[in-house]
PDB file of N, CA and C in Angstrom:
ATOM      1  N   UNK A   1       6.504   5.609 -45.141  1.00  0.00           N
ATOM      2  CA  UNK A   1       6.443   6.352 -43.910  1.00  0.00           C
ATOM      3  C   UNK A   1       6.979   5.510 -42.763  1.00  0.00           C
ATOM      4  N   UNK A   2       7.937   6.119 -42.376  1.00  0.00           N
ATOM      5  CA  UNK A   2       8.431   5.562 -40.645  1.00  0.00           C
ATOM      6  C   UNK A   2       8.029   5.446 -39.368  1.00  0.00           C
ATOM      7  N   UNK A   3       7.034   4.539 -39.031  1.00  0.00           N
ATOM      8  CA  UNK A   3       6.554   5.073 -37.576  1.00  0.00           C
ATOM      9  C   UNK A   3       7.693   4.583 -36.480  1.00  0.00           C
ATOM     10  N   UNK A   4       7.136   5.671 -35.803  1.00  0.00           N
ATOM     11  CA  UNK A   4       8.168   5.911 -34.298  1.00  0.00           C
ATOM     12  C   UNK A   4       7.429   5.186 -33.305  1.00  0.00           C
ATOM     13  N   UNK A   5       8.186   4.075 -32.338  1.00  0.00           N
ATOM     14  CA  UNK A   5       7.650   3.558 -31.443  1.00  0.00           C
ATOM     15  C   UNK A   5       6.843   4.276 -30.415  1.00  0.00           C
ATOM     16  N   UNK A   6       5.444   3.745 -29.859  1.00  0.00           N
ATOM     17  CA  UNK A   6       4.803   4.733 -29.170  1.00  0.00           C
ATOM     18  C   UNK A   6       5.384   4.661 -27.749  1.00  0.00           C
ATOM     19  N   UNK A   7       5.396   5.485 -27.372  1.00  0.00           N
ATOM     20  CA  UNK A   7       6.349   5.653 -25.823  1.00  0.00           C
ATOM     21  C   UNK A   7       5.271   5.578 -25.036  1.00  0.00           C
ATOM     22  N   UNK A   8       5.152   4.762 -23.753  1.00  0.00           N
ATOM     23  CA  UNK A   8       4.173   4.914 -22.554  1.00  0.00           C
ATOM     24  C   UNK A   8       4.709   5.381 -21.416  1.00  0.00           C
ATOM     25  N   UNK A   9       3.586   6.054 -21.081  1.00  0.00           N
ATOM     26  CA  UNK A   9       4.167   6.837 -20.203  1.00  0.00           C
ATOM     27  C   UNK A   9       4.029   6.549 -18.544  1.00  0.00           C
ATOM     28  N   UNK A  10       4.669   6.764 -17.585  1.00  0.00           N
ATOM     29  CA  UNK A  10       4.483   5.609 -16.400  1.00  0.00           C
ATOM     30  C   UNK A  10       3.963   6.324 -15.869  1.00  0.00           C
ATOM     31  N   UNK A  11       3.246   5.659 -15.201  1.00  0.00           N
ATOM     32  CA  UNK A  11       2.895   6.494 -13.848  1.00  0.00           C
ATOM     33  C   UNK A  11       3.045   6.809 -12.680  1.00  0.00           C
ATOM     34  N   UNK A  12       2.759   8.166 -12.103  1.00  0.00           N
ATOM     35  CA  UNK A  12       4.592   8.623 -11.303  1.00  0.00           C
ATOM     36  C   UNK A  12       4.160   7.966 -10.348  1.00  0.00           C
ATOM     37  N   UNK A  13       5.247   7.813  -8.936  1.00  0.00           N
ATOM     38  CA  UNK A  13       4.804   7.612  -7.630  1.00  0.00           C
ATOM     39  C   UNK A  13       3.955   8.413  -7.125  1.00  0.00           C
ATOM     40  N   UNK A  14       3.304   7.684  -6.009  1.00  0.00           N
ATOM     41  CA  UNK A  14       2.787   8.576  -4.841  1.00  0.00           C
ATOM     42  C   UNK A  14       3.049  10.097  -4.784  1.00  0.00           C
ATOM     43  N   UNK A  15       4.693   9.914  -4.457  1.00  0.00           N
ATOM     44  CA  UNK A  15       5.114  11.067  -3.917  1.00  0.00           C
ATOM     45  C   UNK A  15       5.170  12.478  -5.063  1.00  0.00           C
ATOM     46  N   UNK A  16       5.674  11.649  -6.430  1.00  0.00           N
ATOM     47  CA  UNK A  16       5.646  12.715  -7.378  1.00  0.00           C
ATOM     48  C   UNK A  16       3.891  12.878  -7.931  1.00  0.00           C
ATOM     49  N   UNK A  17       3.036  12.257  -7.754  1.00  0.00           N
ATOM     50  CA  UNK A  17       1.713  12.860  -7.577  1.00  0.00           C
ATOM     51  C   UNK A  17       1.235  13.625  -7.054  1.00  0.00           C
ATOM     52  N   UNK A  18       1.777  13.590  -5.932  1.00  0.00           N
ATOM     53  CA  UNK A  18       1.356  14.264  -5.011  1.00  0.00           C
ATOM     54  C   UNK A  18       1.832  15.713  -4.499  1.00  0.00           C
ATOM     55  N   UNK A  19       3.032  15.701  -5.393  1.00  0.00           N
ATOM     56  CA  UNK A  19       3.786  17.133  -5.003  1.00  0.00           C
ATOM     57  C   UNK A  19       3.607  17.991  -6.331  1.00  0.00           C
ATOM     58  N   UNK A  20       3.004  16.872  -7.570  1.00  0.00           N
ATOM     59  CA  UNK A  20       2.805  17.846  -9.078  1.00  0.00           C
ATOM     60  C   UNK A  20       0.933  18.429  -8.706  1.00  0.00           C
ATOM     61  N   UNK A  21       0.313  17.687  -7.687  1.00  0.00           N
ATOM     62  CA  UNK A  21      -1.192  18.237  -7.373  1.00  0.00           C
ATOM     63  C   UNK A  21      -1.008  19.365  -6.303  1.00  0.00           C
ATOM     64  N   UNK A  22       0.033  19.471  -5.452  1.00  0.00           N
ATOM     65  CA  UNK A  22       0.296  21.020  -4.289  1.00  0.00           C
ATOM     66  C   UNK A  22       0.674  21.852  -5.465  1.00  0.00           C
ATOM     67  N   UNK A  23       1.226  21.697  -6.693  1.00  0.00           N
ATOM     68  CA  UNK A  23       1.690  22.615  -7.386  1.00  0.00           C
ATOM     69  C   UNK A  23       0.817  23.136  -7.991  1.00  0.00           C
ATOM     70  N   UNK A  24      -0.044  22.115  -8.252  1.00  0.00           N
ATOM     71  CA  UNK A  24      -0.936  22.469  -9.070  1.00  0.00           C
ATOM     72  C   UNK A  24      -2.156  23.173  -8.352  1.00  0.00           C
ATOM     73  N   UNK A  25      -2.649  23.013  -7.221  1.00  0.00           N
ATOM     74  CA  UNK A  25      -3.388  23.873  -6.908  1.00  0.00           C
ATOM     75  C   UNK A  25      -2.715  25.184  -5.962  1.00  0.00           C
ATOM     76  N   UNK A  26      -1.410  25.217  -6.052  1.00  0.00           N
ATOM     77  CA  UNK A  26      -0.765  26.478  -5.161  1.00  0.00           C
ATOM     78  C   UNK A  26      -0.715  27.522  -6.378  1.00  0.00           C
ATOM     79  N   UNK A  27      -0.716  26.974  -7.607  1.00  0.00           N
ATOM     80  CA  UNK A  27      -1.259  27.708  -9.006  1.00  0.00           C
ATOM     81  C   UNK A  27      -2.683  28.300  -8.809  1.00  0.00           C
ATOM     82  N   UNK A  28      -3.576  27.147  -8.788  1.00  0.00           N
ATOM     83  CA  UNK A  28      -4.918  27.871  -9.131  1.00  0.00           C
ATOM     84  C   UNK A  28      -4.906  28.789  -7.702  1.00  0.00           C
ATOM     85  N   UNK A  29      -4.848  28.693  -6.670  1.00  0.00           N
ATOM     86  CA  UNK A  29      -4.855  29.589  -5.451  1.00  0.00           C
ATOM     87  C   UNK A  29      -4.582  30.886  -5.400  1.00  0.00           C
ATOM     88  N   UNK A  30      -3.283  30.896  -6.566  1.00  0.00           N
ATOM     89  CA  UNK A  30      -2.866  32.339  -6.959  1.00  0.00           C
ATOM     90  C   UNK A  30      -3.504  32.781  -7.925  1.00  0.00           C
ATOM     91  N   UNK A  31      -4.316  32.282  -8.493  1.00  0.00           N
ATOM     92  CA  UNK A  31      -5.508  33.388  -9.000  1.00  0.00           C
ATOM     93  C   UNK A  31      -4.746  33.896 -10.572  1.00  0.00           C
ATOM     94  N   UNK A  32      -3.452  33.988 -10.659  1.00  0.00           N
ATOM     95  CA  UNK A  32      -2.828  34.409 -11.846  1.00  0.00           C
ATOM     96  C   UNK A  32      -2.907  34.123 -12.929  1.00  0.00           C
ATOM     97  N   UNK A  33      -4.282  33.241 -13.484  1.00  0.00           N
ATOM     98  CA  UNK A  33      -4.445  32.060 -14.793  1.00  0.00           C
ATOM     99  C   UNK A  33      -5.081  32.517 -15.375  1.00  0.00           C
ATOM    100  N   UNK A  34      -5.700  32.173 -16.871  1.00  0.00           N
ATOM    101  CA  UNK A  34      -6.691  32.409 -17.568  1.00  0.00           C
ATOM    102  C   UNK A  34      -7.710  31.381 -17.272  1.00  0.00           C
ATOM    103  N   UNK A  35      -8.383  31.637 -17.765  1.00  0.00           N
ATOM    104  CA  UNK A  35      -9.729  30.926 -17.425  1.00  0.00           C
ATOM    105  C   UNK A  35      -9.687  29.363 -18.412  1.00  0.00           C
ATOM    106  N   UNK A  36      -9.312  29.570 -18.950  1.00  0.00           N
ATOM    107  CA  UNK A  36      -8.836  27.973 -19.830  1.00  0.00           C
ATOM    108  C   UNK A  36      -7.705  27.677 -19.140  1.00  0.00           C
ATOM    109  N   UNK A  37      -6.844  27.994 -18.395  1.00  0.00           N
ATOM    110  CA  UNK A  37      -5.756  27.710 -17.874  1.00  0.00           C
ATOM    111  C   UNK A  37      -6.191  27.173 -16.810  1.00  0.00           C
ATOM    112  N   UNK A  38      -7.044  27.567 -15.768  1.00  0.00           N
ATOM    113  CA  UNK A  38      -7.724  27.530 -14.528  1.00  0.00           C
ATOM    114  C   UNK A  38      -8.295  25.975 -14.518  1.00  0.00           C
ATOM    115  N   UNK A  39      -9.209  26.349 -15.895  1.00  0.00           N
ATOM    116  CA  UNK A  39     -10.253  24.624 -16.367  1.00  0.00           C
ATOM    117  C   UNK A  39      -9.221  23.463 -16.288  1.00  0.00           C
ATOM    118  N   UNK A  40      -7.991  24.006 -17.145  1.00  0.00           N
ATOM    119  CA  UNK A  40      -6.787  22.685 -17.457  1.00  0.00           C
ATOM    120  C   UNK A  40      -6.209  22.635 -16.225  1.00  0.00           C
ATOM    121  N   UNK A  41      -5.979  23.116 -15.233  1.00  0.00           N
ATOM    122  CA  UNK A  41      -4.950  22.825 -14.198  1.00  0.00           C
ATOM    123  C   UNK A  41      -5.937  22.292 -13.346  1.00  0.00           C
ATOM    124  N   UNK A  42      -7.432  22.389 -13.138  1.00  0.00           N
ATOM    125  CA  UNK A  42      -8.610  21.900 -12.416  1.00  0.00           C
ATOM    126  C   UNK A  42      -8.536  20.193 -12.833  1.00  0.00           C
ATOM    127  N   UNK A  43      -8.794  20.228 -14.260  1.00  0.00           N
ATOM    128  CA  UNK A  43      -8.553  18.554 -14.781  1.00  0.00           C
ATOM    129  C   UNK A  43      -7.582  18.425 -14.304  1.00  0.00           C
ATOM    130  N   UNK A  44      -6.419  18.857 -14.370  1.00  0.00           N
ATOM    131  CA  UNK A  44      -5.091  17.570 -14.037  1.00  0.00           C
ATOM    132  C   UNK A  44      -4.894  17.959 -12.538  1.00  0.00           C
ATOM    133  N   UNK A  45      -5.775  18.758 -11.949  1.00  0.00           N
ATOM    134  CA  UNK A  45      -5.337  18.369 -10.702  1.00  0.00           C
ATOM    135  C   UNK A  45      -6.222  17.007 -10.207  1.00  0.00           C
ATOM    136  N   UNK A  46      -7.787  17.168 -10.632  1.00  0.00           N
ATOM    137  CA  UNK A  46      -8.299  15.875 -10.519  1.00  0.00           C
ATOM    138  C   UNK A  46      -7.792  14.834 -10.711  1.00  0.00           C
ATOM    139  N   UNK A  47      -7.315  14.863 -12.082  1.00  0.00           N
ATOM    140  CA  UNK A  47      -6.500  13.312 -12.341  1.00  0.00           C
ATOM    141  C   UNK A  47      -5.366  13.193 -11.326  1.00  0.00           C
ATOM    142  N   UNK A  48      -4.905  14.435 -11.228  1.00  0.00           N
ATOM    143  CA  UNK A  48      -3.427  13.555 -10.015  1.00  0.00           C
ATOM    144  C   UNK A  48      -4.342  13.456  -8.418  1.00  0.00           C
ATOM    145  N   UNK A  49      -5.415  13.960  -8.012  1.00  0.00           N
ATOM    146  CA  UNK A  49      -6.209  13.332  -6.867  1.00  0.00           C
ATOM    147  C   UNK A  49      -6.299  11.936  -7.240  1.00  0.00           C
ATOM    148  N   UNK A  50      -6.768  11.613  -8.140  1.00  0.00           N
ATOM    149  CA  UNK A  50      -7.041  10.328  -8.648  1.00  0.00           C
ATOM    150  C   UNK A  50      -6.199   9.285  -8.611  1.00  0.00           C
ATOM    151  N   UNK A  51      -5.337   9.372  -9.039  1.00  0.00           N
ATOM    152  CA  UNK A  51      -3.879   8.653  -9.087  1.00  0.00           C
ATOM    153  C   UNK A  51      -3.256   8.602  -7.574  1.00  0.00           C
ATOM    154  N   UNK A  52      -3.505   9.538  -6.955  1.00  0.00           N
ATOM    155  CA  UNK A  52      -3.023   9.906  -5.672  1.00  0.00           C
ATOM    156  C   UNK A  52      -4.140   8.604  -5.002  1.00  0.00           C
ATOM    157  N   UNK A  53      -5.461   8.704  -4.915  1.00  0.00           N
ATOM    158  CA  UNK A  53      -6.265   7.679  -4.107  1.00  0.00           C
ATOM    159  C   UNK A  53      -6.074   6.129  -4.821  1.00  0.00           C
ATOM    160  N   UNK A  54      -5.700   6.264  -5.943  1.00  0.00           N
ATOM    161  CA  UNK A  54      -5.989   4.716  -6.324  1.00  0.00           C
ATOM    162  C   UNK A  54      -4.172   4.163  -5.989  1.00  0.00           C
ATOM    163  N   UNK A  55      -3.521   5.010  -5.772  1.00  0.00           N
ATOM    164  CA  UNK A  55      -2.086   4.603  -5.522  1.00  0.00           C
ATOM    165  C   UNK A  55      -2.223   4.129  -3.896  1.00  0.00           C
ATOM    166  N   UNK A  56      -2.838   4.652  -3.133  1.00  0.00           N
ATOM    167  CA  UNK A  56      -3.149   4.646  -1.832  1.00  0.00           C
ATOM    168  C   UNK A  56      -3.799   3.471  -1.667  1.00  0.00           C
ATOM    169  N   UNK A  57      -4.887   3.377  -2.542  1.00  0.00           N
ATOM    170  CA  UNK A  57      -5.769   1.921  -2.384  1.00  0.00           C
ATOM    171  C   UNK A  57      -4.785   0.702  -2.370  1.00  0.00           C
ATOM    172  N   UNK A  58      -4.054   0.792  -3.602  1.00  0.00           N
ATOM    173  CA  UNK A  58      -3.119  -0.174  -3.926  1.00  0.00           C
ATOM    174  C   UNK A  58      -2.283  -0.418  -2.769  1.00  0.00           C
ATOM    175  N   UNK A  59      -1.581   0.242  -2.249  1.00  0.00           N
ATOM    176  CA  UNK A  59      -0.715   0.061  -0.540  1.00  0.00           C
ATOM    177  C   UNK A  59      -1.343  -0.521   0.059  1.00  0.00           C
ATOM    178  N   UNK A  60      -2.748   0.081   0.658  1.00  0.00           N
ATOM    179  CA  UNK A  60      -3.594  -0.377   1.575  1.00  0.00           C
ATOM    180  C   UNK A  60      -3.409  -2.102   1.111  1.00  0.00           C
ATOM    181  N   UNK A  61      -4.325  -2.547   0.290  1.00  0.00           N
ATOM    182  CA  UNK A  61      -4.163  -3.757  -0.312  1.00  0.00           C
ATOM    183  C   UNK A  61      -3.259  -4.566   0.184  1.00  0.00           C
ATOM    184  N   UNK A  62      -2.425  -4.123  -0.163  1.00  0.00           N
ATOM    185  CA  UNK A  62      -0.909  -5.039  -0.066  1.00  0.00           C
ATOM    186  C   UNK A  62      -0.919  -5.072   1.106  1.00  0.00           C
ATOM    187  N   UNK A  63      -0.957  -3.722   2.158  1.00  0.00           N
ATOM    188  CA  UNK A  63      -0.549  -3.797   3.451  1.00  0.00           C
ATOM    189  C   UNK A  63      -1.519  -4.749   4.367  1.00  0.00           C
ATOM    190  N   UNK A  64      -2.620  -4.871   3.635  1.00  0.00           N
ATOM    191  CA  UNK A  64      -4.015  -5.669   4.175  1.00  0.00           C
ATOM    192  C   UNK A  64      -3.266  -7.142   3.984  1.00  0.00           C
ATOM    193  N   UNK A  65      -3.147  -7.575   2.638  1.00  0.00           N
ATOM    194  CA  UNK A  65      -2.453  -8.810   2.562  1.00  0.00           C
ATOM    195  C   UNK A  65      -1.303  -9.561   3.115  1.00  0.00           C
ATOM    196  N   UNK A  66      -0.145  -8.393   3.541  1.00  0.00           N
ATOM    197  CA  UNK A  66       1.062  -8.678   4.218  1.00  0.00           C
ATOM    198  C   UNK A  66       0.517  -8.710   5.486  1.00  0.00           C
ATOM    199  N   UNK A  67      -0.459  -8.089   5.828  1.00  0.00           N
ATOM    200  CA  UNK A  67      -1.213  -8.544   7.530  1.00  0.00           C
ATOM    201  C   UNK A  67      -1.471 -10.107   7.614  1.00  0.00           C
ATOM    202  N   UNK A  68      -2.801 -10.102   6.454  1.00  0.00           N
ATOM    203  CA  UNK A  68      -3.258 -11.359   6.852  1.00  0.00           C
ATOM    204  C   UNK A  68      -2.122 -12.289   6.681  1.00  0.00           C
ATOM    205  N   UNK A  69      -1.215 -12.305   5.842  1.00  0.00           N
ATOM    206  CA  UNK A  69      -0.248 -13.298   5.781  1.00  0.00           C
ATOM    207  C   UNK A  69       0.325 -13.801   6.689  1.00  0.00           C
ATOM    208  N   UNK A  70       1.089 -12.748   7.481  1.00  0.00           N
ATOM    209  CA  UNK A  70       1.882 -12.731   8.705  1.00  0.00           C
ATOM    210  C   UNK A  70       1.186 -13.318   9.977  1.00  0.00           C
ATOM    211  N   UNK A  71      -1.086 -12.890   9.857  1.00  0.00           N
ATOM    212  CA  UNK A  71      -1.083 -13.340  11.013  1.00  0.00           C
ATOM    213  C   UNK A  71      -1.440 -14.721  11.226  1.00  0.00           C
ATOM    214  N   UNK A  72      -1.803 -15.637   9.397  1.00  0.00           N
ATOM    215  CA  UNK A  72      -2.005 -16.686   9.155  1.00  0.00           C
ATOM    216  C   UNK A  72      -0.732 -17.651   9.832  1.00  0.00           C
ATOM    217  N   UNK A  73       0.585 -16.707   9.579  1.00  0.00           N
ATOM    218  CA  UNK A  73       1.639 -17.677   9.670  1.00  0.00           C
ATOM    219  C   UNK A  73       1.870 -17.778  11.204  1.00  0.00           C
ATOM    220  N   UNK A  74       2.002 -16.676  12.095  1.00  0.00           N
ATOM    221  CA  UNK A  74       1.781 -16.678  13.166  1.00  0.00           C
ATOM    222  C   UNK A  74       0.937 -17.297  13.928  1.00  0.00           C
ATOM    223  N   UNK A  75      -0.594 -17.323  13.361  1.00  0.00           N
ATOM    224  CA  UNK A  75      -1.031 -18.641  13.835  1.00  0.00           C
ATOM    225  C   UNK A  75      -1.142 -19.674  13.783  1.00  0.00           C
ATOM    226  N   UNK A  76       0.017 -19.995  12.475  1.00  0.00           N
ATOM    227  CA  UNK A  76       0.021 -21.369  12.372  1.00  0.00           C
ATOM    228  C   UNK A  76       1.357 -22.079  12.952  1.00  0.00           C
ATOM    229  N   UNK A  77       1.870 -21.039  13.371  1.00  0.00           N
ATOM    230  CA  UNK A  77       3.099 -21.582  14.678  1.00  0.00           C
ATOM    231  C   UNK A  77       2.646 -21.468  15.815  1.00  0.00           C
ATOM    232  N   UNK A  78       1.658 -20.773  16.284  1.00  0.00           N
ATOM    233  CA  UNK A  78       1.227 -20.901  17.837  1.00  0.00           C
ATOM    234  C   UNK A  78       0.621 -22.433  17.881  1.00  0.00           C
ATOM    235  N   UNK A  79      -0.303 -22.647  16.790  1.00  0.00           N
ATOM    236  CA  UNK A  79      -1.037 -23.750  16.545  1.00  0.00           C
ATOM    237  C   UNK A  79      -0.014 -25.096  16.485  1.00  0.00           C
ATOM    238  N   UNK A  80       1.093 -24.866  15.629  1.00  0.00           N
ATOM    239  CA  UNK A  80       2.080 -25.791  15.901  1.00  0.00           C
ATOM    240  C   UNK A  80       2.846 -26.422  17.146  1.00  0.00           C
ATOM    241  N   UNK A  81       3.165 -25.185  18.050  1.00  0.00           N
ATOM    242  CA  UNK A  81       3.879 -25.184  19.105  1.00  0.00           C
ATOM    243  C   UNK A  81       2.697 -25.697  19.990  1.00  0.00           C
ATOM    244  N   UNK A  82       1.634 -25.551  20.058  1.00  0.00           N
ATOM    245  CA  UNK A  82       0.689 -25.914  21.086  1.00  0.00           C
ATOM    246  C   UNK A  82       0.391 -27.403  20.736  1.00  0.00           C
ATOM    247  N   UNK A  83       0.569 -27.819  19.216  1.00  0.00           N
ATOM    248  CA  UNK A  83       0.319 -29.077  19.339  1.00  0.00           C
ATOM    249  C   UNK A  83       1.606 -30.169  19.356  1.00  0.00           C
ATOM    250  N   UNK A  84       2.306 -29.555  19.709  1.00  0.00           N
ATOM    251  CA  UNK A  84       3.621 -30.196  20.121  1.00  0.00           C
ATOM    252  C   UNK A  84       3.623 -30.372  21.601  1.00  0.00           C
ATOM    253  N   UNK A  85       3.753 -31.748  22.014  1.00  0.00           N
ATOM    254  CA  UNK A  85       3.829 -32.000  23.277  1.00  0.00           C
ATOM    255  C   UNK A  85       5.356 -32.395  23.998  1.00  0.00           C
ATOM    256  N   UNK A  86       5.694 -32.391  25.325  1.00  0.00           N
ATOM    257  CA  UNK A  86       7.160 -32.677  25.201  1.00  0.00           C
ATOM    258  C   UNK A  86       7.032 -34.344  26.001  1.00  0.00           C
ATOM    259  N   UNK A  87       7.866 -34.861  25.847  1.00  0.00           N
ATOM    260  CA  UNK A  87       7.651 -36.209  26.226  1.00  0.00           C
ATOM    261  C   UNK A  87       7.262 -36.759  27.897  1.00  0.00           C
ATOM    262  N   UNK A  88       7.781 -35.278  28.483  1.00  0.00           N
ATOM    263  CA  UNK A  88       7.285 -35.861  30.076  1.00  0.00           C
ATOM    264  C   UNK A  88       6.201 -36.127  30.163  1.00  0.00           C
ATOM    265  N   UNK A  89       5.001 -34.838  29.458  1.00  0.00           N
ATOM    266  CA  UNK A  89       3.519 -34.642  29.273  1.00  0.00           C
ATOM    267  C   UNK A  89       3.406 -35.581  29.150  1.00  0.00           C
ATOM    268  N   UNK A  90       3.657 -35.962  27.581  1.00  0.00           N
ATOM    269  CA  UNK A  90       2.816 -36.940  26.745  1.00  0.00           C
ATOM    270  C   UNK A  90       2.847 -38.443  27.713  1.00  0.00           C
ATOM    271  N   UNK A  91       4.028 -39.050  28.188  1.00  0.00           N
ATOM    272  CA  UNK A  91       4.163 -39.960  29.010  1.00  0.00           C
ATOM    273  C   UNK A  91       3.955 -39.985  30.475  1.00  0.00           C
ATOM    274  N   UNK A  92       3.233 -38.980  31.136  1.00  0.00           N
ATOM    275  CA  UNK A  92       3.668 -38.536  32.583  1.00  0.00           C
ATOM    276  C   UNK A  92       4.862 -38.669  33.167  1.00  0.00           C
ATOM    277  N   UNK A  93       6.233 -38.925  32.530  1.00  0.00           N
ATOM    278  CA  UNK A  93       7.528 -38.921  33.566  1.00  0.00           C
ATOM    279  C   UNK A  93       7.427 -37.360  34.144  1.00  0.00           C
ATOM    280  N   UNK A  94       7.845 -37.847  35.294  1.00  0.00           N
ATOM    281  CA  UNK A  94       8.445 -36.950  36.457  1.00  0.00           C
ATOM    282  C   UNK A  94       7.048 -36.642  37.309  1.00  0.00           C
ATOM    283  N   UNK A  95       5.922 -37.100  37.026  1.00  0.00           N
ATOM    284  CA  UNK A  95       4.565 -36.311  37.686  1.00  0.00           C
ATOM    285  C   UNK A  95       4.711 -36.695  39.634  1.00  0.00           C
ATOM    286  N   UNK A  96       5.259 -37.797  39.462  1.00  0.00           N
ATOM    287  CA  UNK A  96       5.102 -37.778  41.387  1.00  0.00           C
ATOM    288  C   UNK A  96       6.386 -37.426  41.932  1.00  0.00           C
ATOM    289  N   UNK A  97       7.168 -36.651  40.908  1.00  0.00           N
ATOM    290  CA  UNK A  97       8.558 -35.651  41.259  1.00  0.00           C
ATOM    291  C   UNK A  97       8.785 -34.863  42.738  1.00  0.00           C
ATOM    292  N   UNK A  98       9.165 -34.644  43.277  1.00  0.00           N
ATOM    293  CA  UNK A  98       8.940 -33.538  44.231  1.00  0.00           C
ATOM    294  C   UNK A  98       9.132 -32.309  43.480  1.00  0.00           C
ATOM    295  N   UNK A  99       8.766 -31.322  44.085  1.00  0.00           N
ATOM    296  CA  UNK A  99       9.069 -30.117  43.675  1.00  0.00           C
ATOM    297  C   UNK A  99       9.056 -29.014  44.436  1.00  0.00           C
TER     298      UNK A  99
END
């Protein structure tokens, strides 16, 4: 016997989640189903809610992380630049300057 490689199946984007769950309940809305039809399009609309929030979580995440990153780095150049002094400071040249 020949087995056939098992194929996995991906999981769609956001966007195609999210437009196969309007379909799916612009179905049940129309009322036109059987009642086992109704149950099955109820499950997979759950599962694509599902997929839809945990895809969302996942962004959030990232977008949380690309924050803190950016504002770590940002403050670690303010922090830099502030502890950089320029040599007049550091030495007082020019302090009884006119101005």
């Amino acid at each position: 016997m020949e087995q056939q490689p098992q194929q996995t199946e991906r999981e769609p984007s956001f966007e195609e989640a999210l437009a196969q769950l309007r379909e799916t309940v612009q179905t049940l809305e129309e009322g036109n189903v059987s009642l086992d039809e109704a149950t099955r399009l109820l499950a997979r609309g759950a599962e694509l809610a599902r997929t839809c929030n945990d895809l969302l979580a996942r962004a959030e995440l990232q977008v949380s992380r690309i924050r803190r990153n950016f504002q770590g780095q940002a403050e670690a150049a303010e922090e830099s630049q502030q502890s950089m002094t320029s040599p007049q400071k550091e030495f007082g040249m020019f302090d009884d300057a006119p101005r």
